[in-house]
Protein backbone atom coordinates (compact mmCIF):
# COMPACT_ATOMS: atom_id res chain seq x y z
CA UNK A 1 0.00 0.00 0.00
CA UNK A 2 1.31 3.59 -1.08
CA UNK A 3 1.98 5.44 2.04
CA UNK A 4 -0.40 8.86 1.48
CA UNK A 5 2.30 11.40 3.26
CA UNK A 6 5.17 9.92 0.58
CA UNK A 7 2.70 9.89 -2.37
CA UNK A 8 1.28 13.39 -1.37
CA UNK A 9 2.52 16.47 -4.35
CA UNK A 10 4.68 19.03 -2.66
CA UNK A 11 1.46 21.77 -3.18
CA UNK A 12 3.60 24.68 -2.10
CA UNK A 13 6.10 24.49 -4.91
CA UNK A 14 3.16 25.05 -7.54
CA UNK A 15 2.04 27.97 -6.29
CA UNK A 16 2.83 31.51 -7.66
CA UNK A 17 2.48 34.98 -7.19
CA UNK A 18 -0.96 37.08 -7.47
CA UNK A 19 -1.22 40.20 -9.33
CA UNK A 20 0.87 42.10 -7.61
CA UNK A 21 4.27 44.25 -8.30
CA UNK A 22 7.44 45.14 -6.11
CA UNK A 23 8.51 48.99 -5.60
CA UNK A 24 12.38 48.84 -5.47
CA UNK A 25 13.72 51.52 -4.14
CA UNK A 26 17.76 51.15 -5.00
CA UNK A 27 17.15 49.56 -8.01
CA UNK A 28 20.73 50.69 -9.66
CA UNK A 29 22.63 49.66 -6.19
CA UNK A 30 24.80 46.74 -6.11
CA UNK A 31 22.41 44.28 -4.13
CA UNK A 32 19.63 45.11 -6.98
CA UNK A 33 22.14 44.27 -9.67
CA UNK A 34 23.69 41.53 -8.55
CA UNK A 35 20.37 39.83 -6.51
CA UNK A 36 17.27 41.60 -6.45
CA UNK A 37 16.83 41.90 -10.36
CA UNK A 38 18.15 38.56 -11.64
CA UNK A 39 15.75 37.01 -9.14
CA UNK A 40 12.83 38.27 -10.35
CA UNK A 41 13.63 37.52 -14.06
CA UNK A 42 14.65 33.72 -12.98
CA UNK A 43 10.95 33.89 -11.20
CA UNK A 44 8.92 35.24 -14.27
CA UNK A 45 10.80 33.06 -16.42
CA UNK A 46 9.89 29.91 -14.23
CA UNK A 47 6.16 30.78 -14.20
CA UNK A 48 6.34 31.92 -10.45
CA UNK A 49 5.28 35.23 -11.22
CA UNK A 50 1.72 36.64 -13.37
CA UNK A 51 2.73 38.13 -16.26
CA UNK A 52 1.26 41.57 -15.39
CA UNK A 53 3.99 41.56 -12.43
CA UNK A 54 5.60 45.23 -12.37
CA UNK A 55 9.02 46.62 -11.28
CA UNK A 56 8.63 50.06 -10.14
CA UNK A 57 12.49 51.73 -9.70
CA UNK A 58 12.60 54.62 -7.11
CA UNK A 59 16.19 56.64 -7.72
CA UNK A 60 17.27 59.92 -6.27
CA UNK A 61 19.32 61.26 -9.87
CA UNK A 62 17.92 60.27 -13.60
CA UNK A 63 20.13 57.66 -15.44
CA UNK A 64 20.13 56.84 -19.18
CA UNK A 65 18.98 53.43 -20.33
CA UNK A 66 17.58 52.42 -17.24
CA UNK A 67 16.18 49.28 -19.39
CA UNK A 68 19.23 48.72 -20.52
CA UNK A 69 20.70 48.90 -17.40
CA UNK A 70 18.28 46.41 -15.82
CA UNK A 71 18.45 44.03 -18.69
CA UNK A 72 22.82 44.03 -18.37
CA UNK A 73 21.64 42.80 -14.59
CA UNK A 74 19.53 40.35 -15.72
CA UNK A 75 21.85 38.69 -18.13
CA UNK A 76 24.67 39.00 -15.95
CA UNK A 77 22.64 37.51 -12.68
CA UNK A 78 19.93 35.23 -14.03
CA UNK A 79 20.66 31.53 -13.13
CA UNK A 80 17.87 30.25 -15.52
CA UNK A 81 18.40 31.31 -19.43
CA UNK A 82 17.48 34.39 -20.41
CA UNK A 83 14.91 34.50 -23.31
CA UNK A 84 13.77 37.33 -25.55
CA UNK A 85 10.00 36.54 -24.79
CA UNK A 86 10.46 36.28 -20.35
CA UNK A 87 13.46 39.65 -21.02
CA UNK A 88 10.15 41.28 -23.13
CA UNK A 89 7.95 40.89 -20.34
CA UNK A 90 10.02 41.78 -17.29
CA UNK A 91 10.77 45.18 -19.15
CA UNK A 92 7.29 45.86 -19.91
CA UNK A 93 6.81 46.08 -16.60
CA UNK A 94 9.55 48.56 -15.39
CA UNK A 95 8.64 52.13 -14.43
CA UNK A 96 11.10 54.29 -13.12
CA UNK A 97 9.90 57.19 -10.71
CA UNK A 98 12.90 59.72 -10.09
CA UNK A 99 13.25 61.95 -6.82
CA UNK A 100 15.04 62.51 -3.39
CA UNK A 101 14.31 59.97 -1.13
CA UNK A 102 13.52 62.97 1.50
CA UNK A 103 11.14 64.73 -0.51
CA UNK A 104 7.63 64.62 -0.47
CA UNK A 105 7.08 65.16 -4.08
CA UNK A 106 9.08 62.11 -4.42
CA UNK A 107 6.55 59.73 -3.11
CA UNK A 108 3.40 61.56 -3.97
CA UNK A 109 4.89 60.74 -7.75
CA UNK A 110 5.32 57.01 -6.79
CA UNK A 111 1.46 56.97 -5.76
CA UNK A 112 0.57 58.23 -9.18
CA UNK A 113 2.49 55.96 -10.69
CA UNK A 114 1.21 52.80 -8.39
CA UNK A 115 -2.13 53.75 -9.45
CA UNK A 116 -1.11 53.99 -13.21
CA UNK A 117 0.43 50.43 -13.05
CA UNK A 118 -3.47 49.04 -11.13
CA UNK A 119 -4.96 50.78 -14.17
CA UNK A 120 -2.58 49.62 -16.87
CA UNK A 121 -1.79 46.03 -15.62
CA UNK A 122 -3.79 44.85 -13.19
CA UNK A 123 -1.76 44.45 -9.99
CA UNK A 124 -5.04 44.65 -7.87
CA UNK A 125 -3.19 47.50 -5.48
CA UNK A 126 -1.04 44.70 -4.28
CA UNK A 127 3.21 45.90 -3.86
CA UNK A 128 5.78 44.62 -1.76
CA UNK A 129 8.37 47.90 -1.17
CA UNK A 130 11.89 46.33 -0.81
CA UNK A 131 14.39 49.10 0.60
CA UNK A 132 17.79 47.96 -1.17
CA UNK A 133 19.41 50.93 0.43
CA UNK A 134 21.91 51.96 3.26
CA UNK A 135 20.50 51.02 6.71
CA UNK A 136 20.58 54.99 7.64
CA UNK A 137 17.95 55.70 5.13
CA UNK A 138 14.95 53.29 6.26
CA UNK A 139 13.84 55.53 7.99
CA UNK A 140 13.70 58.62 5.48
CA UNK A 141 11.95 56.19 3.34
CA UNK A 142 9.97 54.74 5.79
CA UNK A 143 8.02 57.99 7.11
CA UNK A 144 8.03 59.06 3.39
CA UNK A 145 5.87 56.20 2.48
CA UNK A 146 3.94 56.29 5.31
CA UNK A 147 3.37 60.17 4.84
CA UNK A 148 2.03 59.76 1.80
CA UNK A 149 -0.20 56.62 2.81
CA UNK A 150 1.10 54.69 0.21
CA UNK A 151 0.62 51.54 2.65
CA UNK A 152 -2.78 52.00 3.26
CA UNK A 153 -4.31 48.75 1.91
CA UNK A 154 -8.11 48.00 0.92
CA UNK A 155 -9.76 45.12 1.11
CA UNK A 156 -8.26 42.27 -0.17
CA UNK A 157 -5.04 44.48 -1.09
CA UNK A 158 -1.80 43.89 0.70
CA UNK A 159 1.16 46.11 1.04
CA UNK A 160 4.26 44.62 2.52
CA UNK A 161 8.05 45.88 3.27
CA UNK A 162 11.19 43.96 2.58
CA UNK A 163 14.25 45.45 5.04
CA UNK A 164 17.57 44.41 4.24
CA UNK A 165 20.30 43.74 7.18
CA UNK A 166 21.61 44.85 9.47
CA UNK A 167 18.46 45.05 11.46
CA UNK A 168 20.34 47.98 13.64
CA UNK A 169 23.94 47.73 14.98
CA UNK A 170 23.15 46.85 18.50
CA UNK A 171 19.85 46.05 20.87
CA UNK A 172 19.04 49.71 21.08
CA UNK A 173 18.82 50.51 17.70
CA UNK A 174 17.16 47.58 16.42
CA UNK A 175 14.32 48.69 18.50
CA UNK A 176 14.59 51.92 17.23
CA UNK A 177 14.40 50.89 13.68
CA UNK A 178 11.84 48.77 14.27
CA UNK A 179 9.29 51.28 16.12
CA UNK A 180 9.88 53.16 12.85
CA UNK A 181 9.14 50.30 10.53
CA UNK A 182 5.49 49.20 13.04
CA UNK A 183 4.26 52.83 13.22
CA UNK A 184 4.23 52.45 8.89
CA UNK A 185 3.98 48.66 8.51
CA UNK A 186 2.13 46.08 10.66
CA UNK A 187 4.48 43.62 12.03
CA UNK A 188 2.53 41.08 9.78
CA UNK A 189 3.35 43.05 6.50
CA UNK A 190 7.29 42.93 7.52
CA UNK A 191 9.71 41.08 6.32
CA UNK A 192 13.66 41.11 7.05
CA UNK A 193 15.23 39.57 4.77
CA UNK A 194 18.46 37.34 5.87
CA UNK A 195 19.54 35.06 2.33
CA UNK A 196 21.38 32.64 4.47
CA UNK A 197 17.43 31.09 5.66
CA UNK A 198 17.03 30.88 1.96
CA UNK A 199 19.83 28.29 1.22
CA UNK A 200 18.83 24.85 -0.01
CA UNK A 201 21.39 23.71 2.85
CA UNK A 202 20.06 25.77 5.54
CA UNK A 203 16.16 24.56 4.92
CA UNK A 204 18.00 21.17 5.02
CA UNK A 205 18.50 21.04 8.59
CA UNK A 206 14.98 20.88 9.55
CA UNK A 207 14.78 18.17 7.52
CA UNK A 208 17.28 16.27 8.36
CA UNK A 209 16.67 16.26 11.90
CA UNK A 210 12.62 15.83 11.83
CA UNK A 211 12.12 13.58 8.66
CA UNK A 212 14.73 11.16 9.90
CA UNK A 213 14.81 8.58 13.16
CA UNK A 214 18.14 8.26 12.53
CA UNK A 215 19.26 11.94 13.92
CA UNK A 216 17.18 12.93 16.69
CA UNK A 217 17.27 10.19 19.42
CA UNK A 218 21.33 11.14 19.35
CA UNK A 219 21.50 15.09 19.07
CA UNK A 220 21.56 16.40 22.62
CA UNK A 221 24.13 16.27 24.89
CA UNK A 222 24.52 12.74 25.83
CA UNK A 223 25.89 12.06 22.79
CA UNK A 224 26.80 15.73 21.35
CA UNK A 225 30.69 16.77 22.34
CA UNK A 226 30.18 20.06 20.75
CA UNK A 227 29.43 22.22 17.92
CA UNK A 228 31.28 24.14 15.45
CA UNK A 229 29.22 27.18 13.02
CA UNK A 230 31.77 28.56 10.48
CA UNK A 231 31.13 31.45 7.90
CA UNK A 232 35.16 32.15 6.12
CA UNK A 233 35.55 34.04 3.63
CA UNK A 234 38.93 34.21 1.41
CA UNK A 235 38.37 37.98 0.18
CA UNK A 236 39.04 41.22 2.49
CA UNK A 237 36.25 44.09 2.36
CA UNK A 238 36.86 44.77 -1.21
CA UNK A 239 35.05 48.36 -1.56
CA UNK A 240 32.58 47.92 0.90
CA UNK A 241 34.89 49.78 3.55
CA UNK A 242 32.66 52.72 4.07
CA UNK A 243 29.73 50.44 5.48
CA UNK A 244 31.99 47.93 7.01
CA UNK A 245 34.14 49.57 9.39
CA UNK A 246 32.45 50.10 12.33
CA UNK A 247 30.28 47.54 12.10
CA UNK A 248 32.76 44.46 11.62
CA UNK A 249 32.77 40.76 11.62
CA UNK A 250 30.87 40.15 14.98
CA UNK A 251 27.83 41.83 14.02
CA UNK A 252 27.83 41.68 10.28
CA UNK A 253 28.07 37.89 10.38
CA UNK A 254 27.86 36.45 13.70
CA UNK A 255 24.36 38.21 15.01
CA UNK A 256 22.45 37.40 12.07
CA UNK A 257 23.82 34.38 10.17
CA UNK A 258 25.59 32.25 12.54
CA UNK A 259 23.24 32.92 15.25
CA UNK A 260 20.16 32.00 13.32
CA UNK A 261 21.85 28.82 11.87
CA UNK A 262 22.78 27.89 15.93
CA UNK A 263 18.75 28.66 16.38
CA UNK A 264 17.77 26.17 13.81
CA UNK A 265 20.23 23.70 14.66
CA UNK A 266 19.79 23.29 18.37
CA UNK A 267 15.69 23.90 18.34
CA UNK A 268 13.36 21.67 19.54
CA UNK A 269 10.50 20.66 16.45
CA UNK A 270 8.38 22.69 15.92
CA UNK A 271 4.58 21.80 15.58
CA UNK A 272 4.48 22.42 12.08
CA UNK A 273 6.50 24.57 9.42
CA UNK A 274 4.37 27.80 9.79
CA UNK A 275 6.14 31.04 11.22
CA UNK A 276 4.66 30.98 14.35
CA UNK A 277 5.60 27.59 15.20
CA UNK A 278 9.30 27.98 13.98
CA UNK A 279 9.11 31.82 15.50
CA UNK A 280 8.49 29.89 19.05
CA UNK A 281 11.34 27.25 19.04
CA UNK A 282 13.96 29.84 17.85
CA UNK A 283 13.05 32.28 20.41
CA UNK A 284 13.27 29.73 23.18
CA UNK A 285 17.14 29.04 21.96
CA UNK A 286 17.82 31.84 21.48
CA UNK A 287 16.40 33.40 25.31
CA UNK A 288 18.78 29.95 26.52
CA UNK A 289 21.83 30.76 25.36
CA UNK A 290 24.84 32.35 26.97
CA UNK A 291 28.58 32.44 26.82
CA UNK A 292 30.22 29.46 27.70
CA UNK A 293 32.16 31.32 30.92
CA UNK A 294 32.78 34.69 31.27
CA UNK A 295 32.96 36.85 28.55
CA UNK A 296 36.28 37.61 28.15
CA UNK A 297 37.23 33.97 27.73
CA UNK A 298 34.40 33.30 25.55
CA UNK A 299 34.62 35.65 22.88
CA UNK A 300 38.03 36.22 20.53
CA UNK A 301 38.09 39.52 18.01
CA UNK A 302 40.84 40.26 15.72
CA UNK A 303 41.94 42.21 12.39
CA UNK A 304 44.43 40.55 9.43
CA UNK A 305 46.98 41.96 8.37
CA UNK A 306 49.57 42.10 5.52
CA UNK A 307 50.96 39.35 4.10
CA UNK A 308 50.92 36.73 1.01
CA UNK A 309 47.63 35.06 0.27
CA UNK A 310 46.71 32.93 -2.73
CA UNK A 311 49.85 34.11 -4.18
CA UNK A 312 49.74 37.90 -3.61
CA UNK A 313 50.74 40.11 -1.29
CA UNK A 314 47.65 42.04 0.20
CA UNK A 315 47.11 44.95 2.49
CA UNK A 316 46.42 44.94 6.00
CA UNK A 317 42.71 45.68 7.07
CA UNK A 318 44.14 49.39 8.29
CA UNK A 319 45.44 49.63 4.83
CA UNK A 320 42.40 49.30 3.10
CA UNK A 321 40.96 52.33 1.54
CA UNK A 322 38.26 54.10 3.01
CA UNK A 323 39.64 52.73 6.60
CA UNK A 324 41.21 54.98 9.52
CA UNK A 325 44.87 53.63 10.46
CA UNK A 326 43.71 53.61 14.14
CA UNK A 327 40.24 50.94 13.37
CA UNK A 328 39.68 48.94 15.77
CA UNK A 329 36.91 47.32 13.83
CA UNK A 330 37.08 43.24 13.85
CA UNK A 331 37.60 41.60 10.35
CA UNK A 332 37.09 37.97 12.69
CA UNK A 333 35.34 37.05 15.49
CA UNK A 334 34.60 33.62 17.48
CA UNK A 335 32.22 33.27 20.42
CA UNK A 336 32.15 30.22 22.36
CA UNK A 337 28.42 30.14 23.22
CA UNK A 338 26.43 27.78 25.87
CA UNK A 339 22.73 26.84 25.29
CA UNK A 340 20.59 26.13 29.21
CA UNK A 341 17.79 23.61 28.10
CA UNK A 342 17.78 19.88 29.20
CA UNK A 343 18.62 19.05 25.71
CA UNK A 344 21.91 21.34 25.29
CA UNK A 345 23.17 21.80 28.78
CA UNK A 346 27.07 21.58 28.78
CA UNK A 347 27.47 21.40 25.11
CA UNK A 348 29.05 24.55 23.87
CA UNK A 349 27.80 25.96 20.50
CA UNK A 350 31.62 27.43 18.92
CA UNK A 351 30.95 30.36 15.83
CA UNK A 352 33.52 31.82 13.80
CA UNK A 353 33.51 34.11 10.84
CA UNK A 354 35.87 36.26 9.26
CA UNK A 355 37.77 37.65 6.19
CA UNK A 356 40.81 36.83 4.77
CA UNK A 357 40.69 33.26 5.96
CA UNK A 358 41.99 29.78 4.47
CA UNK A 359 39.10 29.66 2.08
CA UNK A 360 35.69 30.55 1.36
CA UNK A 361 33.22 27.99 3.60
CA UNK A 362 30.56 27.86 5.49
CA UNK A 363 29.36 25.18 7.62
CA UNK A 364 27.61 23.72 10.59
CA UNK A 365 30.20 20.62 12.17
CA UNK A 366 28.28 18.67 14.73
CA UNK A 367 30.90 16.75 16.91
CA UNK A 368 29.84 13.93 18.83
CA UNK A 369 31.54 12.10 21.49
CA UNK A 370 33.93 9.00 22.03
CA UNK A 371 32.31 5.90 22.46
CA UNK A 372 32.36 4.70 26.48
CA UNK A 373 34.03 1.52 25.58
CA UNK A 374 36.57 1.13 22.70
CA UNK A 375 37.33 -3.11 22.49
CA UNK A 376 39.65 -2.45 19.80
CA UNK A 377 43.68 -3.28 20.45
CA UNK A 378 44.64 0.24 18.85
CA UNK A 379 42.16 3.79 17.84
CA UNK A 380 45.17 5.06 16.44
CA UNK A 381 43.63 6.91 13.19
CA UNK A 382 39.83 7.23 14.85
CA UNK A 383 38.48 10.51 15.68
CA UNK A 384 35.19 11.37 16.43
CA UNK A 385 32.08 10.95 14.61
CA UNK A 386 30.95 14.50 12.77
CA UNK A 387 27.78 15.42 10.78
CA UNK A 388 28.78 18.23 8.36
CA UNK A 389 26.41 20.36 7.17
CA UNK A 390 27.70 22.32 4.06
CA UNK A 391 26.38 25.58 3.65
CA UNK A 392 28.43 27.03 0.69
CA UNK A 393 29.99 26.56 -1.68
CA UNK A 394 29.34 22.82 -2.05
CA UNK A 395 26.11 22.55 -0.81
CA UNK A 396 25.76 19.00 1.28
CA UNK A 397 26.42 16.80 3.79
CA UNK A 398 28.94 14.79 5.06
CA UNK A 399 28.97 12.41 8.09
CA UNK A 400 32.52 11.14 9.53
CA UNK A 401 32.47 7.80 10.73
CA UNK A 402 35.22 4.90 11.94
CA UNK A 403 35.72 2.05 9.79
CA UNK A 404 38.77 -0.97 9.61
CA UNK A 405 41.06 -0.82 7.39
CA UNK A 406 41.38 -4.11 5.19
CA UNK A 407 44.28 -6.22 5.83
CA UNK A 408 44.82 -9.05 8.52
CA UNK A 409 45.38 -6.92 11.91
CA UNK A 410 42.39 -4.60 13.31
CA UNK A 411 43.38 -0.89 12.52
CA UNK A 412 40.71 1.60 12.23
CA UNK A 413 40.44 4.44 10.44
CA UNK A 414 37.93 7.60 9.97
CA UNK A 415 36.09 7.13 6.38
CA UNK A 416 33.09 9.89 4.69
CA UNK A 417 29.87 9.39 3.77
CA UNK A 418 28.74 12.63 1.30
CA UNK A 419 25.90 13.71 -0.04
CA UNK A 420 25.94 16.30 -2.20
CA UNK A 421 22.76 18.63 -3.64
CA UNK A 422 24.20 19.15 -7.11
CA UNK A 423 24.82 15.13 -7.37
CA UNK A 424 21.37 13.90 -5.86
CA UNK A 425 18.85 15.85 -7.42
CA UNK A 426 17.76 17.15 -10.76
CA UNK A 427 15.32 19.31 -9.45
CA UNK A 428 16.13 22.94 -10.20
CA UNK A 429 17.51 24.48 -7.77
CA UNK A 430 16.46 28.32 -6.74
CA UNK A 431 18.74 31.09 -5.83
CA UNK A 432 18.24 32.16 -2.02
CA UNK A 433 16.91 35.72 -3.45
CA UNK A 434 14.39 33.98 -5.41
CA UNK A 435 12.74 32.10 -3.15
CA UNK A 436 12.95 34.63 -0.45
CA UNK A 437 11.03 37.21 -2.29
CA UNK A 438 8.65 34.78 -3.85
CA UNK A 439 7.56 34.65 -0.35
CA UNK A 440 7.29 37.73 0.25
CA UNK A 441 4.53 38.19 -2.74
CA UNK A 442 3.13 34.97 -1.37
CA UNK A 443 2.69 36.45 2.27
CA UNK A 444 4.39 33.28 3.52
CA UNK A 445 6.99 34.40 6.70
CA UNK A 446 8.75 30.96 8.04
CA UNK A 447 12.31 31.66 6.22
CA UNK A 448 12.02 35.32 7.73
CA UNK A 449 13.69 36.40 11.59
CA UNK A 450 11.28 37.98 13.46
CA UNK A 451 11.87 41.12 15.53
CA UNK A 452 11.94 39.34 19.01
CA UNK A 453 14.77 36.82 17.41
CA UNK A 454 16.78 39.78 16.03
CA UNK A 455 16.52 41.52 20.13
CA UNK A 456 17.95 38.02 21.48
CA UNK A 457 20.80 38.16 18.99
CA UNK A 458 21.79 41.49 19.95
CA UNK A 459 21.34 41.04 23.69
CA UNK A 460 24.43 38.40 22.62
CA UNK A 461 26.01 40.23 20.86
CA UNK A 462 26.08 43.49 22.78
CA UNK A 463 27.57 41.69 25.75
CA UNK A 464 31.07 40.68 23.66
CA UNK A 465 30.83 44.14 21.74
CA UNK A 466 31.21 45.96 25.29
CA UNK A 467 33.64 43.97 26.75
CA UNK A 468 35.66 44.71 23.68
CA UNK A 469 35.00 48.32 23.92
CA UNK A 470 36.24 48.54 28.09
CA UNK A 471 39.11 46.24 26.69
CA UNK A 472 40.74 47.48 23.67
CA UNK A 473 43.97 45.20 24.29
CA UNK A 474 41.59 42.65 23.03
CA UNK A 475 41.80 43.17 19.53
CA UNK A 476 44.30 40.14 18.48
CA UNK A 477 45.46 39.52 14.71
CA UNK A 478 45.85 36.99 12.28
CA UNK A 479 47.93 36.32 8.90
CA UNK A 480 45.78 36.08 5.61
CA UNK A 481 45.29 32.55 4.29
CA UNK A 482 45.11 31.14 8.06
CA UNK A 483 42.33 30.28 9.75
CA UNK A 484 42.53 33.20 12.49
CA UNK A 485 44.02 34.44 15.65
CA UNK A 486 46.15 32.17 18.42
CA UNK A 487 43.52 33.76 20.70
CA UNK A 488 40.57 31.60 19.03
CA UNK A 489 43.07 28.63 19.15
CA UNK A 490 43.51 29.28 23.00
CA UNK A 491 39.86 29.53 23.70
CA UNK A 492 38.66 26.17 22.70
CA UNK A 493 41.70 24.98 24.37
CA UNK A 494 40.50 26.19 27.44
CA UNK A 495 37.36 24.19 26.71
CA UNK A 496 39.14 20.94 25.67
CA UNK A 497 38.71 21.05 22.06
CA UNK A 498 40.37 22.58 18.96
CA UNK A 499 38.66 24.13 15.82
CA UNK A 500 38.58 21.76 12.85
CA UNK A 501 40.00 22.59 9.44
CA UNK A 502 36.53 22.61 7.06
């Protein structure tokens, strides 16, 4: 007999978009470029989007070509192939309204033009405003919008808002930016986008843990020695200097990414895959967990600095343009991170990010401990069983596991099991910008952090980022092409363990 939840069709992955159209403000920045716009052709050229769906550009200075402009982003971006009859109707759908983002004029234009586009194509008064623009401008934008009531819905209308990170640089301005965004926006119509929740990988995890018996009865910390969360990267800041320093590894990376991927990994299920019920279990890890001792020997910062990687010599983070010669901004940080439930107690959660590393990776290592009894003459060559999830680049997993060697004696030695995305399925594959915004127009939340998640974080976060600032002796370095500071080395040896090399 055909078991009905196997033979059931995956009914969310046919769905797609309502008339409806996206208001871009930043639609010549990088992110729109390089994301925003290739997304939404790869969606309209998959069917995921009506064919009345509209692209309304808001810029502060008139360009020429705009169209031309867009369609260079498409071709240079779009994963799926780019057609003349999809490229035809993504550009018949592209109006560009020019004007200062602080100027009421501005956004009494944009509601004429939202009201041409109902008329002309049929969007049914249903836009989703996605600010692709410095953090320091939501709010201009924000109380411009909602000055001009352009998110005043009808019935059966929605308007929604799509908020890049950061989501503030600490607890006290996250709040901030989010009474601006409620007093505009109910917290129902807001959604902050972080791309890492839209990787394949990332989604993985909940399956891997709840669709499987094989996982669950053994991750906790009877069997669980620790954990390991690792975003490097193998580039410095490029010319992203202006919005990086001051900001830095810690809470670029760490608060967002790495804590939402701890979240997802340690969580208990959730009752279903809605939201709310995911909202819940993340907020309850997240309200758990604490540095694993004090602060100061829980949480490493450091800068690179000059040196040969890859072949070239590069400059140190100081010598970077656009960067003071006295920043004491952190290009790497690692937090050793404890999580208080009867699930995690005593297993501590280890994150890492930074520039300038070995290579680019990203990964969630799950360690798990020795066996009590080892009848074997010699574990010479056994080390401990590890679940790898692979984030990026090679989306997967891999799972570490002791096997003999052949030959006559009993020697043992650690062997891989992979599994790799591009390998095991045909299926296409979406980009995380795609599906993240195709939820958006769908009004579906799950893959989005919530407000009360993003306040946890930066209750975290704030603690390491002040004992920094009363400690500037703190701020340790590293060589390019290594894998960070001798301080992150020390502080897992104070904990018994070492990092591994992804």
């Amino acid at each position: 007999m055909t078991n009905p939840l196997r033979a059931a069709p995956d009914v969310r992955l046919q769905r797609i978009a309502g008339p409806c159209g996206i208001v871009l403000f930043g639609i010549t920045g990088d992110l729109s470029k390089r994301k925003i716009l290739p997304a939404l052709y790869d969606l309209a050229n998959r069917g995921l989007l009506p064919p009345s769906f509209s692209i309304i550009g808001v810029v502060r200075s008139p360009r020429e070509n705009m169209l031309q402009t867009i369609e260079e982003s498409i071709r240079n971006g779009a994963k799926t192939t780019v057609t003349d009859t999809t490229l035809k109707q993504v550009l018949s759908g592209v109006r560009i309204v020019v004007g200062a983002f602080d100027d009421p004029h501005t956004y009494a234009e944009l509601g004429t033009t939202l009201d041409d586009v109902d008329s002309k194509r049929g969007t049914a008064g249903n836009f989703a405003f996605y600010l692709a623009i410095p953090p320091e401008l939501f709010p201009t934008v924000l109380n411009g919008i909602g000055e001009a009531g352009l998110h005043q819905v009808t019935e059966n209308t929605w308007r929604r808002v799509v908020i890049e990170k950061p989501f503030g640089h600490d607890l006290a301005s996250a709040q901030a930016l989010n009474d601006v965004v409620t007093r505009v926006f109910p917290a129902d119509s807001v959604f902050r986008i972080d791309h890492y929740l839209g990787k394949e990988t990332v989604q993985n995890i909940l399956a891997l843990r709840f669709a499987n018996e094989l996982y669950e009865p053994v991750w906790n910390s009877s069997h669980v020695d620790h954990v390991q969360i690792t975003m490097a990267e193998d580039i410095g800041i490029g010319s992203r200097g202006g919005y990086y320093d001051g900001i830095g590894a810690t809470r670029d990376i760490i608060q967002n990414h790495l804590l939402q991927l701890l979240a997802l990994t340690a969580m208990e299920e959730p009752t279903s895959f809605s939201a709310h019920a995911l909202q819940i279990e993340k907020e309850k890890i997240l309200e758990a967990t604490h540095f694993f001792g004090p602060v100061g020997e829980s949480a490493v910062r450091a800068q690179y600095t000059e040196g040969w990687q890859g072949g070239r010599w590069v400059d140190a983070y100081r010598e970077e343009r656009g960067i003071p010669h006295d920043s004491m901004t952190d290009t790497y940080g690692a937090l050793a991170l404890g999580i208080e439930t009867r699930r995690w107690s005593g297993v501590p959660f280890y994150l890492r990010a930074g520039k300038r590393l070995g290579r680019r990776v990203s990964e969630i290592a799950i360690v798990f401990k020795y066996p009590p009894f080892l009848p074997f003459p010699s574990t010479d060559g056994l080390g401990q069983n590890t679940l790898v999830i692979h984030v990026q680049p090679n989306e997967g997993v891999t799972f570490n596991v002791g096997s003999k060697v052949p030959g006559s004696s009993m020697r043992l030695r650690d062997i891989t099991m992979d599994f790799a995305y591009g390998h095991a399925f045909t299926e296409y594959a979406p980009e995380p910008y795609e599906r993240l915004i195709l939820d958006v127009l769908l009004g579906e939340p799950p893959l989005f952090p919530q407000q009360k998640e993003i306040e946890l974080s930066w209750k975290i976060i704030d603690q390491a980022e002040q004992a920094w600032a009363q400690s500037p002796e703190t701020l340790d370095t590293y060589a390019p092409g290594s894998w960070g500071p001798r301080s992150a080395d020390a502080m897992l040896r104070r904990f018994g363990h070492s990092w591994r090399r992804p």
